[in-house]
C-alpha atoms as a PDB file:
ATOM      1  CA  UNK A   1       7.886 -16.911 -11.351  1.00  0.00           C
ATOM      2  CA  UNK A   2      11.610 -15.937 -10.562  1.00  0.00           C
ATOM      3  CA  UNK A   3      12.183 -12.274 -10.373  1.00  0.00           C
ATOM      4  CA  UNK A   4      15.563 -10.763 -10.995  1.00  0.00           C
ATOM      5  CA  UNK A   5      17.534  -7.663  -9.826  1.00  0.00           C
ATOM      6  CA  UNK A   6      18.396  -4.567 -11.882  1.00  0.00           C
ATOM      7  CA  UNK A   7      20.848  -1.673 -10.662  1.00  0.00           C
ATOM      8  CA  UNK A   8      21.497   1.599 -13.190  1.00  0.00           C
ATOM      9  CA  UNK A   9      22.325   5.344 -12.565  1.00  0.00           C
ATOM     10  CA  UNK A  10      18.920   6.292 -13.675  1.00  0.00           C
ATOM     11  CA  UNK A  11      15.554   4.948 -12.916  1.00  0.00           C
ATOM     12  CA  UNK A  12      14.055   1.994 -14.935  1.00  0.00           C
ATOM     13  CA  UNK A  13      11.074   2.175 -16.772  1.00  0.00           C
ATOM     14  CA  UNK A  14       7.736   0.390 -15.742  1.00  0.00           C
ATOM     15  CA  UNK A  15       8.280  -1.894 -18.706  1.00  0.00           C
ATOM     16  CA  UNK A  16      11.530  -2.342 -21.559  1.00  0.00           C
ATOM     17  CA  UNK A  17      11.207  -4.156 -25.126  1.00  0.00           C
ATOM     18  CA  UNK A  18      14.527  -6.162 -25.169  1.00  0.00           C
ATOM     19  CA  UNK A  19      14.632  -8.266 -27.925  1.00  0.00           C
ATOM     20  CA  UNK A  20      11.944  -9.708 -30.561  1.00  0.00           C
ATOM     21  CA  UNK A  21      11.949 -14.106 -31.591  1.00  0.00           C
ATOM     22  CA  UNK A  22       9.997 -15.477 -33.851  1.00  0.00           C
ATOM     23  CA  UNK A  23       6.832 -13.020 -33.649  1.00  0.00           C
ATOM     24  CA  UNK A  24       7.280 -12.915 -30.157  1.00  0.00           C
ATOM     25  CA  UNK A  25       8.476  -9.920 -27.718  1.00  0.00           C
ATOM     26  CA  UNK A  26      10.385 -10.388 -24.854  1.00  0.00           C
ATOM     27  CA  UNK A  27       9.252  -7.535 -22.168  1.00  0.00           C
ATOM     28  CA  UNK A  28      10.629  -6.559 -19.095  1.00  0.00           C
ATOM     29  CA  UNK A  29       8.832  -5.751 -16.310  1.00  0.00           C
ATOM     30  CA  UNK A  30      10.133  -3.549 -13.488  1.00  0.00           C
ATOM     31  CA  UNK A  31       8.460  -3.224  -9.968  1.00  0.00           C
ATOM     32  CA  UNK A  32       9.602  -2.629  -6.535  1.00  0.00           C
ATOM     33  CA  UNK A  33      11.432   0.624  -7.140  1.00  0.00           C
ATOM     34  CA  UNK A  34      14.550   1.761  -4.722  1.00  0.00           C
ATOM     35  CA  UNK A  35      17.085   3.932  -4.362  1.00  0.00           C
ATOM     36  CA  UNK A  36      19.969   3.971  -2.498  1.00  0.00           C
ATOM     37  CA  UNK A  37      23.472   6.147  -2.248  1.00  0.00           C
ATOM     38  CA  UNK A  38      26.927   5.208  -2.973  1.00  0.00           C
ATOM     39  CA  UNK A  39      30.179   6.842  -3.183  1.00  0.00           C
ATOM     40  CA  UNK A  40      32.561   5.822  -5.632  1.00  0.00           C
ATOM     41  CA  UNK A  41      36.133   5.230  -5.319  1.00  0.00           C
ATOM     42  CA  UNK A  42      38.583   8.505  -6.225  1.00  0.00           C
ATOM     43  CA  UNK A  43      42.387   8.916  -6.561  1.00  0.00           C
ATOM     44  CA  UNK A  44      44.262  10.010  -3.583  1.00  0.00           C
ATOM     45  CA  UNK A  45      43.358  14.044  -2.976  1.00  0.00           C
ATOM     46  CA  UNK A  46      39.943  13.727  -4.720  1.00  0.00           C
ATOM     47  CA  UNK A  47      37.313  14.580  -3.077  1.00  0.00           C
ATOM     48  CA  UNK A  48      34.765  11.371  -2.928  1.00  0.00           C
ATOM     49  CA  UNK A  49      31.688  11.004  -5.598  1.00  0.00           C
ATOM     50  CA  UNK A  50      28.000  10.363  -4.609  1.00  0.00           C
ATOM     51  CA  UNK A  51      25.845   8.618  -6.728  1.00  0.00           C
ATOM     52  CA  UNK A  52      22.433   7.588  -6.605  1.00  0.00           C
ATOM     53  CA  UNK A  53      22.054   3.817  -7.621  1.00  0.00           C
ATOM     54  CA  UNK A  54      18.546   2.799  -8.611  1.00  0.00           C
ATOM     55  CA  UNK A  55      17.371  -0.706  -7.767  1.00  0.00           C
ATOM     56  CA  UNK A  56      14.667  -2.688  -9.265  1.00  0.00           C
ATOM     57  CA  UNK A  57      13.331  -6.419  -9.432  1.00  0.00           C
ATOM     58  CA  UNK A  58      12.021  -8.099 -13.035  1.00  0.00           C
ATOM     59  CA  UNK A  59      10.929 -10.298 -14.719  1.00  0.00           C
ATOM     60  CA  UNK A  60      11.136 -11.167 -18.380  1.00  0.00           C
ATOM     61  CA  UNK A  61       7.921 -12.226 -20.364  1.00  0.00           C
ATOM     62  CA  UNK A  62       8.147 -13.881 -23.959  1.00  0.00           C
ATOM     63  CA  UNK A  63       4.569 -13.387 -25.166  1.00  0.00           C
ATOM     64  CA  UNK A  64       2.879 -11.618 -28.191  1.00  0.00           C
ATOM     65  CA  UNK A  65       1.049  -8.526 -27.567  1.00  0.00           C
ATOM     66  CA  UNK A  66      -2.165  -9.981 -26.281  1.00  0.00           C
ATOM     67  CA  UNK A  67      -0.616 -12.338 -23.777  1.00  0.00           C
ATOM     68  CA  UNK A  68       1.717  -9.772 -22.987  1.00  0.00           C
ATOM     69  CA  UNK A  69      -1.244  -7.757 -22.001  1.00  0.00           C
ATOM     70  CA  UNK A  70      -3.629 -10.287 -19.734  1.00  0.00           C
ATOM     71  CA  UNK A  71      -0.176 -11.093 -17.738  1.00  0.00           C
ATOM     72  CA  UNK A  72       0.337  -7.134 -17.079  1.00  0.00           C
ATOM     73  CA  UNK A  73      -3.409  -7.497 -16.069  1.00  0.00           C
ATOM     74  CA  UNK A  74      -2.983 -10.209 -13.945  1.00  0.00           C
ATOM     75  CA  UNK A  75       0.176  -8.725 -12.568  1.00  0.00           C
ATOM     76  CA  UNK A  76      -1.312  -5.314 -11.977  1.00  0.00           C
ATOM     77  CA  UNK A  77      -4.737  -6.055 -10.181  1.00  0.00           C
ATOM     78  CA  UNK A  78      -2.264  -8.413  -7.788  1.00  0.00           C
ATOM     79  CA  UNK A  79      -0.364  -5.335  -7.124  1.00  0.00           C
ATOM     80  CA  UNK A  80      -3.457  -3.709  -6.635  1.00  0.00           C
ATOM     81  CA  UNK A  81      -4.736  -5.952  -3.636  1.00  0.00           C
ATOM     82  CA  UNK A  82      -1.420  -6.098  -2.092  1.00  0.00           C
ATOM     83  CA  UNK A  83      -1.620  -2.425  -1.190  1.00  0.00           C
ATOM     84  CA  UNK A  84      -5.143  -2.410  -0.288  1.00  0.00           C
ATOM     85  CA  UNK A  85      -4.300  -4.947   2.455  1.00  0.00           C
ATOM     86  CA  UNK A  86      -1.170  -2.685   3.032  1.00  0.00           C
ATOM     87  CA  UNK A  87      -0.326  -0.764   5.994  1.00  0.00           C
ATOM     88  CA  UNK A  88      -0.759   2.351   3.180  1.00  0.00           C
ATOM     89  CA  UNK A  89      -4.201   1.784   3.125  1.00  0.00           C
ATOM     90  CA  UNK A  90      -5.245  -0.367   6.877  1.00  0.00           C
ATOM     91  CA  UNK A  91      -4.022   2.169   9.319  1.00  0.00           C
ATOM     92  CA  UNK A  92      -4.864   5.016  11.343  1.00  0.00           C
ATOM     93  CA  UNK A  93      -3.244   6.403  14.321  1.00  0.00           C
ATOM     94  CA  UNK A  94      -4.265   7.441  18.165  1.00  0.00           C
ATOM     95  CA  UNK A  95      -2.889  10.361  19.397  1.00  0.00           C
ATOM     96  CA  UNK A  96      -2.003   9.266  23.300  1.00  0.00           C
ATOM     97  CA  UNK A  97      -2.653  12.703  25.244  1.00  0.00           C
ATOM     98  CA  UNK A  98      -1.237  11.458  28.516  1.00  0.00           C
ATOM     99  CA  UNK A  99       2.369   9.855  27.139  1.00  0.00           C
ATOM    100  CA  UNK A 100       2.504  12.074  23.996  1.00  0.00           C
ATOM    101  CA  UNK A 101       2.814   9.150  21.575  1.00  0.00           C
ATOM    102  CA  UNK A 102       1.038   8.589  18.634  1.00  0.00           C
ATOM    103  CA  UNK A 103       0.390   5.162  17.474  1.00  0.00           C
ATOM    104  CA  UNK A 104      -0.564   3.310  13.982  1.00  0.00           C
ATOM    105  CA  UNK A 105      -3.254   1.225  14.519  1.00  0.00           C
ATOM    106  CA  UNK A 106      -5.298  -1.198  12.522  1.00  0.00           C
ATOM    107  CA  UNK A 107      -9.026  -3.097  13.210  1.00  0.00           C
ATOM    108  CA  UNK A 108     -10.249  -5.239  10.716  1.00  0.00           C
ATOM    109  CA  UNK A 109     -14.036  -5.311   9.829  1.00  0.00           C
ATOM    110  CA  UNK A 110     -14.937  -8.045  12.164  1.00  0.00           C
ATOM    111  CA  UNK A 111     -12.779  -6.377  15.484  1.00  0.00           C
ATOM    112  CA  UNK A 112     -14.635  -3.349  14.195  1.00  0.00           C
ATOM    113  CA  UNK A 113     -17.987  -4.932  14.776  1.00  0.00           C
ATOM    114  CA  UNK A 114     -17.080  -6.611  17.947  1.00  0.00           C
ATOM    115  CA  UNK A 115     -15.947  -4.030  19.533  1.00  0.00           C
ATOM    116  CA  UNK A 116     -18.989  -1.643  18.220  1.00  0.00           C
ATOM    117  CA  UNK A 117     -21.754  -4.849  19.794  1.00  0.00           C
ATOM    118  CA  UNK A 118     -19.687  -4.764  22.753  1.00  0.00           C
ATOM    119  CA  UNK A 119     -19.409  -0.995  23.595  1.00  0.00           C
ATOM    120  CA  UNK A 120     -23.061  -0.671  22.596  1.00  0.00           C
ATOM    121  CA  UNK A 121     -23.978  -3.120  25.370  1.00  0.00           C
ATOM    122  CA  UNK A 122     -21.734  -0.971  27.909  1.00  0.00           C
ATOM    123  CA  UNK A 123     -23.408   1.972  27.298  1.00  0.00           C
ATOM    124  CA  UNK A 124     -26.642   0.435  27.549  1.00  0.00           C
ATOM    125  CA  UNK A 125     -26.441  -1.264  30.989  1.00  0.00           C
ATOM    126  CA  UNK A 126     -24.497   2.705  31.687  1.00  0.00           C
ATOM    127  CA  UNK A 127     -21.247   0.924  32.799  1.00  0.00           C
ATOM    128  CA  UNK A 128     -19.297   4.283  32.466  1.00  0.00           C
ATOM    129  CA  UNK A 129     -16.489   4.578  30.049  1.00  0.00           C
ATOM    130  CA  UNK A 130     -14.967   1.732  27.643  1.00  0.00           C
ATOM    131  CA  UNK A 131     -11.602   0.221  28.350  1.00  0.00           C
ATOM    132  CA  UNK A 132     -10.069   0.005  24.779  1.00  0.00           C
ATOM    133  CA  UNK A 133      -7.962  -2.852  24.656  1.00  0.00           C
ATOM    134  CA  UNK A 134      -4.717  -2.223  22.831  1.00  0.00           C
ATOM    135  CA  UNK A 135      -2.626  -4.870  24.420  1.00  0.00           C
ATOM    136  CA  UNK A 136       0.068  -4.232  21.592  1.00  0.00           C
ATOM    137  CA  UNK A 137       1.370  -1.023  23.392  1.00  0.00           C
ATOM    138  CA  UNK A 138       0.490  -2.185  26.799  1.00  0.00           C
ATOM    139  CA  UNK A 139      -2.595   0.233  26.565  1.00  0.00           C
ATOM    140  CA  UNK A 140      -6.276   0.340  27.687  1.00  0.00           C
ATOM    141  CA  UNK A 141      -7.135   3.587  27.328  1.00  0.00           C
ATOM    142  CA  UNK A 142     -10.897   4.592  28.712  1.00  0.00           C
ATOM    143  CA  UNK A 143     -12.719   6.417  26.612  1.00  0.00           C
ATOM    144  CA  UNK A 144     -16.299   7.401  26.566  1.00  0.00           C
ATOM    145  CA  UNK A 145     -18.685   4.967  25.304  1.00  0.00           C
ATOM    146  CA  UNK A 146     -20.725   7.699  22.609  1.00  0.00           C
ATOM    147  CA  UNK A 147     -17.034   8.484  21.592  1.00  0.00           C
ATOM    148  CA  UNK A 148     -15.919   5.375  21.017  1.00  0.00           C
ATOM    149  CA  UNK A 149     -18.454   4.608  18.606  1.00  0.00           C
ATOM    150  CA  UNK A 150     -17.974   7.806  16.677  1.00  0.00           C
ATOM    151  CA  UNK A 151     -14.551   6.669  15.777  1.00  0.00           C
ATOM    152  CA  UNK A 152     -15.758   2.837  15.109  1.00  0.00           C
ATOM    153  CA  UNK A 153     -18.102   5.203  12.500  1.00  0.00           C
ATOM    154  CA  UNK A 154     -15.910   7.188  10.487  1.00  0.00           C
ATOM    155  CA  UNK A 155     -13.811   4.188  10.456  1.00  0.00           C
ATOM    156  CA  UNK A 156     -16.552   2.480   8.778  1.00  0.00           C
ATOM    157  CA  UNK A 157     -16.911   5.120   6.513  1.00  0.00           C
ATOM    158  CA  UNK A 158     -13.268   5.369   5.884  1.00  0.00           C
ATOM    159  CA  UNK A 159     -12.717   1.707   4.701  1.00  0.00           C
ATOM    160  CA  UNK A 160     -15.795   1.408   2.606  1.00  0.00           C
ATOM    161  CA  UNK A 161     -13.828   4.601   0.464  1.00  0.00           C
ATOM    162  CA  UNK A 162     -11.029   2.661   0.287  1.00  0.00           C
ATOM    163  CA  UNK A 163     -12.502  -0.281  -0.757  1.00  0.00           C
ATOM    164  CA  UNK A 164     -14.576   1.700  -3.346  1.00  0.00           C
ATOM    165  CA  UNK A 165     -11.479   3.165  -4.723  1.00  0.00           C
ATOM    166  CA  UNK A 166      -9.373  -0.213  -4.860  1.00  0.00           C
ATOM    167  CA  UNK A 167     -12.660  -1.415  -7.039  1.00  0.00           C
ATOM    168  CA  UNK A 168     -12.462   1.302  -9.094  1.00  0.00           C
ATOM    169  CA  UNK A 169      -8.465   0.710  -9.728  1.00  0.00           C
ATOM    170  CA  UNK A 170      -9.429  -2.894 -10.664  1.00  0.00           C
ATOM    171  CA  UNK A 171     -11.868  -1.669 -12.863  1.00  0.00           C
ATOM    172  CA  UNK A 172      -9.471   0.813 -14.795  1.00  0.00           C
ATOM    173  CA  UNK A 173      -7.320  -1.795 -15.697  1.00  0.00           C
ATOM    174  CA  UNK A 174      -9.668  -3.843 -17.294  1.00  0.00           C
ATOM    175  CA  UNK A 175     -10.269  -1.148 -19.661  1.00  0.00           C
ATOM    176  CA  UNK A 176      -9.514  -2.942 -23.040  1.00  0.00           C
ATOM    177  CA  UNK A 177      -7.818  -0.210 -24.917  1.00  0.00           C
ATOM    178  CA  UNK A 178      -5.242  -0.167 -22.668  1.00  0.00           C
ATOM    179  CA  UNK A 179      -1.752  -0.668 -23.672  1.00  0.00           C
ATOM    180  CA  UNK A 180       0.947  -3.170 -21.776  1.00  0.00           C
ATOM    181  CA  UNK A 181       2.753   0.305 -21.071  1.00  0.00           C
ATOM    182  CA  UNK A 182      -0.088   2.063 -19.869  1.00  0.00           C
ATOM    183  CA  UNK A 183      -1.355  -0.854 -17.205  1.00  0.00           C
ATOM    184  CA  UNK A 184       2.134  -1.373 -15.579  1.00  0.00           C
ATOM    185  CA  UNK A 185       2.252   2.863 -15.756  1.00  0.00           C
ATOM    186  CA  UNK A 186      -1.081   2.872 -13.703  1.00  0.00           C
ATOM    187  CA  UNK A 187      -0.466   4.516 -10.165  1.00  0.00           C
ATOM    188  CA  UNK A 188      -3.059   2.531  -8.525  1.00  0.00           C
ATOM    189  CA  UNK A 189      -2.043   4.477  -5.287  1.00  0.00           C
ATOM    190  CA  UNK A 190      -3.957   7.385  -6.346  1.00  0.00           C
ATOM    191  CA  UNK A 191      -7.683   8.221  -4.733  1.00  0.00           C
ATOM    192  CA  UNK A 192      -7.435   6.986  -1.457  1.00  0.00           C
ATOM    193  CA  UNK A 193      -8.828   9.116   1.841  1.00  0.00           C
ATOM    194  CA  UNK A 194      -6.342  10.817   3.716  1.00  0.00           C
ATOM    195  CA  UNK A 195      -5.836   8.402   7.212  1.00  0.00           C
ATOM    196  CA  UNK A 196      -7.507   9.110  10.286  1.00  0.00           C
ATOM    197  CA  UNK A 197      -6.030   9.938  13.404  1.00  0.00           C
ATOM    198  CA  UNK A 198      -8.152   9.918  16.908  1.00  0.00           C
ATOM    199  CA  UNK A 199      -7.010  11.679  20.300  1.00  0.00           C
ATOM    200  CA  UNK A 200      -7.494   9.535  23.015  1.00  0.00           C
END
C-alpha cells in the first residue's frame, strides 16, 4: 500500500470523505501525526512569521461502508501491535547510583526467564551478589541476588498488564457498532501501567 504526505496549517483529521463514485466512498486515512515550525518570508522591515505546519501520511481507500470498515479494522489492530512492541510500552529504566545516569532498558520474556533460572541458581549455591550483564552501556552492575529477582517480578507483573491491556484494545475495535470514524479515532495508547524504574 503506498502512503502519501499531507502538510496544512491545522491538524488533519483521523479520517476525510473526499469524493463519492459509483456507490463507492473514497476515504482518507491520516496517521503518523507531526508538527513542525516554519517562518514565512516578510517584506523588508517586517518582523518574521511563525507558523506551525502539520504533517501527516495517507492513504486513500475506495470502498463502500463495510469494506471501508474491516480495512480501518485491519489497519487499527496493526497499529495496535506496533506500539505494544514499541519502546512506549517495552521499557523501563535503571537508575545508576554510582555514575548518576539513568538508562532505558528492555528484557524480553525469555532474557527475563534466563536470567531469573540463572540468578536463582546463584543464590542457591550462595555465590554472593549477581553481576547483571548490560554489555550495551559497558555495565555489570552487582546487585543482590533476592533483589534481583524482585525486579525480574514486578517486571513480570508489569508486562502481563500491558499485554492485558493491548488485548483489551484489540478487543474494542472489534466492537461491531463501531463506525470507520470512531476505530481510526480510538487512542489505543490509553490504559497502560506507568514504566518502572529500578535503582541499582
Amino acid at each position: 500500500m503506498i502512503y502519501k504526505q499531507d502538510e496544512a496549517n491545522s491538524r488533519q483529521p483521523e479520517v476525510q470523505t473526499v469524493a463519492t463514485r459509483d456507490g463507492k466512498t473514497v476515504k482518507r486515512v491520516y496517521f503518523n501525526h507531526s508538527e513542525r515550525e516554519e517562518t514565512d518570508e516578510v517584506g523588508e522591515g517586517e518582523e518574521p512569521r511563525q507558523r506551525t505546519v502539520h504533517v501527516a501520511n495517507y492513504i486513500e481507500l475506495e470502498t463502500d461502508e463495510t469494506e471501508a470498515t474491516a480495512i480501518a479494522r485491519q489497519f487499527m489492530k496493526q497499529a495496535i501491535n506496533d506500539y505494544d512492541n514499541s519502546e512506549a510500552v517495552n521499557e523501563f529504566s535503571f537508575e545508576v547510583e554510582a555514575s548518576g545516569i539513568t538508562i532505558p532498558y528492555w528484557l524480553p520474556v525469555g532474557k527475563r526467564a534466563q536470567i531469573r533460572e540463572s540468578v536463582s541458581a546463584w543464590k542457591s549455591a550462595r555465590k554472593g551478589n549477581y553481576h547483571l550483564d548490560i554489555r550495551e552501556f559497558d555495565l555489570s552492575p552487582e546487585i543482590p541476588c533476592a533483589e534481583l529477582l524482585a525486579i525480574l517480578q514486578e517486571l513480570e507483573v508489569y508486562a502481563v498488564k500491558c499485554y492485558n491491556q493491548t488485548s483489551a484494545h484489540l478487543a474494542a475495535i472489534d466492537d461491531l457498532t463501531l463506525t470507520v470514524e470512531e476505530i481510526l479515532a480510538y487512542d489505543f495508547t490509553a490504559g497502560y501501567p506507568e514504566k518502572l524504574t529500578f535503582t541499582i
